[in-house]
Protein backbone atom coordinates (compact mmCIF):
# COMPACT_ATOMS: atom_id res chain seq x y z
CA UNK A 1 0.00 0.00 0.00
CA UNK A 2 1.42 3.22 -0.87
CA UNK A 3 1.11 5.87 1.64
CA UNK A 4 0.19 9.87 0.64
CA UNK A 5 3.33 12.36 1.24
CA UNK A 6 2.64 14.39 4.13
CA UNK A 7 2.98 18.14 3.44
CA UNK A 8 4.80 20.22 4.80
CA UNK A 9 3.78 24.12 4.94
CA UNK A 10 5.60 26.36 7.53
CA UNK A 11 2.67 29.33 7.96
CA UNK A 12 -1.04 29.10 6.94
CA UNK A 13 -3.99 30.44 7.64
CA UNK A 14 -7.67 29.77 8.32
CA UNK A 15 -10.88 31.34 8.15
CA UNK A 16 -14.15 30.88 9.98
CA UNK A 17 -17.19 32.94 8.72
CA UNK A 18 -19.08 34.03 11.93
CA UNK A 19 -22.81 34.90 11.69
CA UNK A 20 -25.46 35.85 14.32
CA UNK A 21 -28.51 34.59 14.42
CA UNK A 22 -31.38 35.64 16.72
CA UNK A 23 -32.73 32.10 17.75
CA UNK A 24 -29.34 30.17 17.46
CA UNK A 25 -27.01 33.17 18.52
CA UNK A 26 -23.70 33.13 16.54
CA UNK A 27 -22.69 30.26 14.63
CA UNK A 28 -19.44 29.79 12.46
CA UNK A 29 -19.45 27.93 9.30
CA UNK A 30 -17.41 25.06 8.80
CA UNK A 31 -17.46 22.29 5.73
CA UNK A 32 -15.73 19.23 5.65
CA UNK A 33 -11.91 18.98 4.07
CA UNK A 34 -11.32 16.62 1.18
CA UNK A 35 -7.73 16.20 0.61
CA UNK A 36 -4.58 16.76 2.45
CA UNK A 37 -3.74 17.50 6.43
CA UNK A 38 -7.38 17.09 7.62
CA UNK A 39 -8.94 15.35 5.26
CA UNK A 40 -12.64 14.35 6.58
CA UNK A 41 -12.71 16.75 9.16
CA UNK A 42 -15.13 20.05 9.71
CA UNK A 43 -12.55 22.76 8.96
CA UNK A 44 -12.57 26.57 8.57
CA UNK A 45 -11.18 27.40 4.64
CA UNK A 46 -7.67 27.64 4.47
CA UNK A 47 -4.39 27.08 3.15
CA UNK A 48 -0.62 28.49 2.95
CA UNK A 49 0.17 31.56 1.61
CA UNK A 50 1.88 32.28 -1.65
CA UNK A 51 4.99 33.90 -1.79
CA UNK A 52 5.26 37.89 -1.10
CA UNK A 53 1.34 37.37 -0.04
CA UNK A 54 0.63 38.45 3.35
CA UNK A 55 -0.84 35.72 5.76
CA UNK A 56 -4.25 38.11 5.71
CA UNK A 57 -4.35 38.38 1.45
CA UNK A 58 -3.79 34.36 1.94
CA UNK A 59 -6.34 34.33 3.60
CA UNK A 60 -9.06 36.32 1.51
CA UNK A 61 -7.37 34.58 -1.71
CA UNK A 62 -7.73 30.92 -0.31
CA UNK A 63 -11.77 31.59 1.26
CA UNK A 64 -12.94 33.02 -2.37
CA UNK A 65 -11.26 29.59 -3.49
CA UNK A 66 -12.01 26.90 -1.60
CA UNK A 67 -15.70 28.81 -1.65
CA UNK A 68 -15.44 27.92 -5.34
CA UNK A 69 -14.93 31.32 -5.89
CA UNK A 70 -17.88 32.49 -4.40
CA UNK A 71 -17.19 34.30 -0.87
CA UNK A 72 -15.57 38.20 -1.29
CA UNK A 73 -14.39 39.78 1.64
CA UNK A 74 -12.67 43.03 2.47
CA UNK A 75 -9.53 43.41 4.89
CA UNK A 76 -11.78 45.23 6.97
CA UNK A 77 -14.15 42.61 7.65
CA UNK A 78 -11.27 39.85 8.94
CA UNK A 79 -10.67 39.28 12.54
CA UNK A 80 -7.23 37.79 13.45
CA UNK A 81 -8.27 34.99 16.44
CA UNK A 82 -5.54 33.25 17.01
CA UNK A 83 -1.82 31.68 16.18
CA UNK A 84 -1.51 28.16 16.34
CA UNK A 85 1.83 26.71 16.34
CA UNK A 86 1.34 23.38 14.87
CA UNK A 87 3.84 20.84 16.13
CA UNK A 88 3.87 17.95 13.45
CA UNK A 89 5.89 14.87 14.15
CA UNK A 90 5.96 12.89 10.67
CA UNK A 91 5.24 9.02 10.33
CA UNK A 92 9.48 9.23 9.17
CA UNK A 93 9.85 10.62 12.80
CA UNK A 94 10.90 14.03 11.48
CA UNK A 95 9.62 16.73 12.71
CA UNK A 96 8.52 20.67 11.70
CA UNK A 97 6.14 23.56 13.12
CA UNK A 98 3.58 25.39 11.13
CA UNK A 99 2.15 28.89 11.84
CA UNK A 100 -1.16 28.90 11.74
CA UNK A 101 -3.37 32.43 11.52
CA UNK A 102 -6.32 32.18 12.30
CA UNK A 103 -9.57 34.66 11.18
CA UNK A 104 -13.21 35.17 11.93
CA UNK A 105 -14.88 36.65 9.14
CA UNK A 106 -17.75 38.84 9.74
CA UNK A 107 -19.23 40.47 6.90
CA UNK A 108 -18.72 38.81 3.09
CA UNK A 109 -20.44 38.64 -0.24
CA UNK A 110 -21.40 35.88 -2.27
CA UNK A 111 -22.14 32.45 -2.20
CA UNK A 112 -20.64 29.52 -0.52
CA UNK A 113 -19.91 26.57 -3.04
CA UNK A 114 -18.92 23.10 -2.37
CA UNK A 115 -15.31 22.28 -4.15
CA UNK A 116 -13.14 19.71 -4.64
CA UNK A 117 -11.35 20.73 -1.35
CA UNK A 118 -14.08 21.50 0.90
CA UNK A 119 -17.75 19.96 0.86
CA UNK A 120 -20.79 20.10 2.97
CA UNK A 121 -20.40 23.69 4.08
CA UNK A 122 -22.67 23.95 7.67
CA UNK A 123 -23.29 26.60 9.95
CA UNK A 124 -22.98 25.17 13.49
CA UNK A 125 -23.97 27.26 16.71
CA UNK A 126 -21.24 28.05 19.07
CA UNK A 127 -22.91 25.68 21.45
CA UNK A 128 -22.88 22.86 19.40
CA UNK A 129 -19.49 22.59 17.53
CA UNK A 130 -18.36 19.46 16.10
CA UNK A 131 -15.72 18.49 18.06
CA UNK A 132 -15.19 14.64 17.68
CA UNK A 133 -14.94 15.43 13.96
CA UNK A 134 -12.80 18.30 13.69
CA UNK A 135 -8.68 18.82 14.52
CA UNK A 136 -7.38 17.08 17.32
CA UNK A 137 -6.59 20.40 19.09
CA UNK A 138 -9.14 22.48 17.88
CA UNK A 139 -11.32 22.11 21.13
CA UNK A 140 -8.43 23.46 23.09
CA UNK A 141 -7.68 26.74 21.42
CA UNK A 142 -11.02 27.26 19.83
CA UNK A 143 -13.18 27.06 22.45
CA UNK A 144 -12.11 30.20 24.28
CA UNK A 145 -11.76 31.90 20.99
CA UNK A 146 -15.34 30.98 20.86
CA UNK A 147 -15.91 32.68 24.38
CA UNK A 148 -14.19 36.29 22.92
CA UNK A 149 -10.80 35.39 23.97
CA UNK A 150 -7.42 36.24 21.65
CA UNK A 151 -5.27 32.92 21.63
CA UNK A 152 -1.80 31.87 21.18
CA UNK A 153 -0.77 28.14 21.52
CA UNK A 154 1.01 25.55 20.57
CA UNK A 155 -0.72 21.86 19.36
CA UNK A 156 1.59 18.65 19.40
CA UNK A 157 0.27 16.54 16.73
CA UNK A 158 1.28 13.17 14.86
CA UNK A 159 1.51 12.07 11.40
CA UNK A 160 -0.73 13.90 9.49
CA UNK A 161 -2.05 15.75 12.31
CA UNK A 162 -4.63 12.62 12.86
CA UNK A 163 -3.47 12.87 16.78
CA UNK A 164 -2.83 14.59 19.71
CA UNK A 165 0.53 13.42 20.97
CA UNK A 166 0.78 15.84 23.72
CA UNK A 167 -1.02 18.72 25.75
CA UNK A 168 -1.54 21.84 23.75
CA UNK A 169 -0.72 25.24 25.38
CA UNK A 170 -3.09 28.09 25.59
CA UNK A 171 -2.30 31.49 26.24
CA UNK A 172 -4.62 34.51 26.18
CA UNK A 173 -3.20 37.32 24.67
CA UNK A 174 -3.94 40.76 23.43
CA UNK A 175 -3.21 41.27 20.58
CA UNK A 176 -0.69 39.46 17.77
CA UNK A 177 1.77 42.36 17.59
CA UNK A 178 4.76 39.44 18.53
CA UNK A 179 3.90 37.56 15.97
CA UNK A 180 5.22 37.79 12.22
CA UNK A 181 2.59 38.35 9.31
């Protein structure tokens, strides 16, 4: 059986469209990752930046893509979150860290398609996220994100980032001056 190369990408970013509703209160939309790190798991749309782009134009570039070019939004509009170091160990044993930025998106235009990297695209209420079927660490950093907290940690994941193969640390912080665009 041949195995799939594991990527490795040094900085990405993510975005999570954030709406309010007045029955469900806010909810952040999420679809389901077809290929690569992730694959099968409720994601936000992301991806690594291209070079000389800025982690927040990689961010608006990769969301009007993986949206099948159907979600616009301004600069304006983006909320940095978080930073995620992401801690991979490698099934070779080698390991690397990747940057992750992560956005809430509050205002876009357009329409949300499915693509051949991210399906199923569901609006989940705050309350009710997920978890068993998203990132192994996502519960720990996202959760007080979720509660209006700014985060900074650091995930320790195996091959693929299928696992948790230690704690992840969560810090509050406020704002992401110390941290590189």
């Amino acid at each position: 059986m041949i195995m799939p190369e594991e990527k490795v990408l040094l900085e990405a970013t993510v975005c999570f469209l954030v709406s309010h509703g007045i029955r469900q209160g806010y909810t952040l939309l999420l679809a389901r990752k077809q290929k690569k790190i992730g694959a099968g798991k409720w994601n936000g749309y992301g991806g690594g930046p291209k070079k000389g782009e800025s982690m927040v134009d990689a961010a608006i570039r990769e969301l009007y893509e993986e949206t099948g070019r159907g979600v616009v939004v301004e600069k304006e509009d983006m909320e940095k979150v978080a930073v995620v170091d992401c801690h991979n160990r490698k099934s070779d044993g080698k390991t690397f860290t990747c940057r992750v930025h992560f956005y809430f998106v509050h205002e876009y235009s357009g329409t949300i398609k499915d693509t051949d990297e991210m399906k199923d695209p569901t609006w989940f209420p705050f309350k009710s996220m997920p978890w068993k079927d998203m990132m192994p660490a996502d519960r720990d950093w996202l959760a007080p994100v979720l509660e209006g907290k700014k985060i900074y940690a650091k995930a320790y994941l195996g091959p693929f980032q299928g696992e948790k193969i230690g704690e992840t640390e969560v810090s509050i912080v406020e704002d992401f001056s110390a941290f590189k665009e």
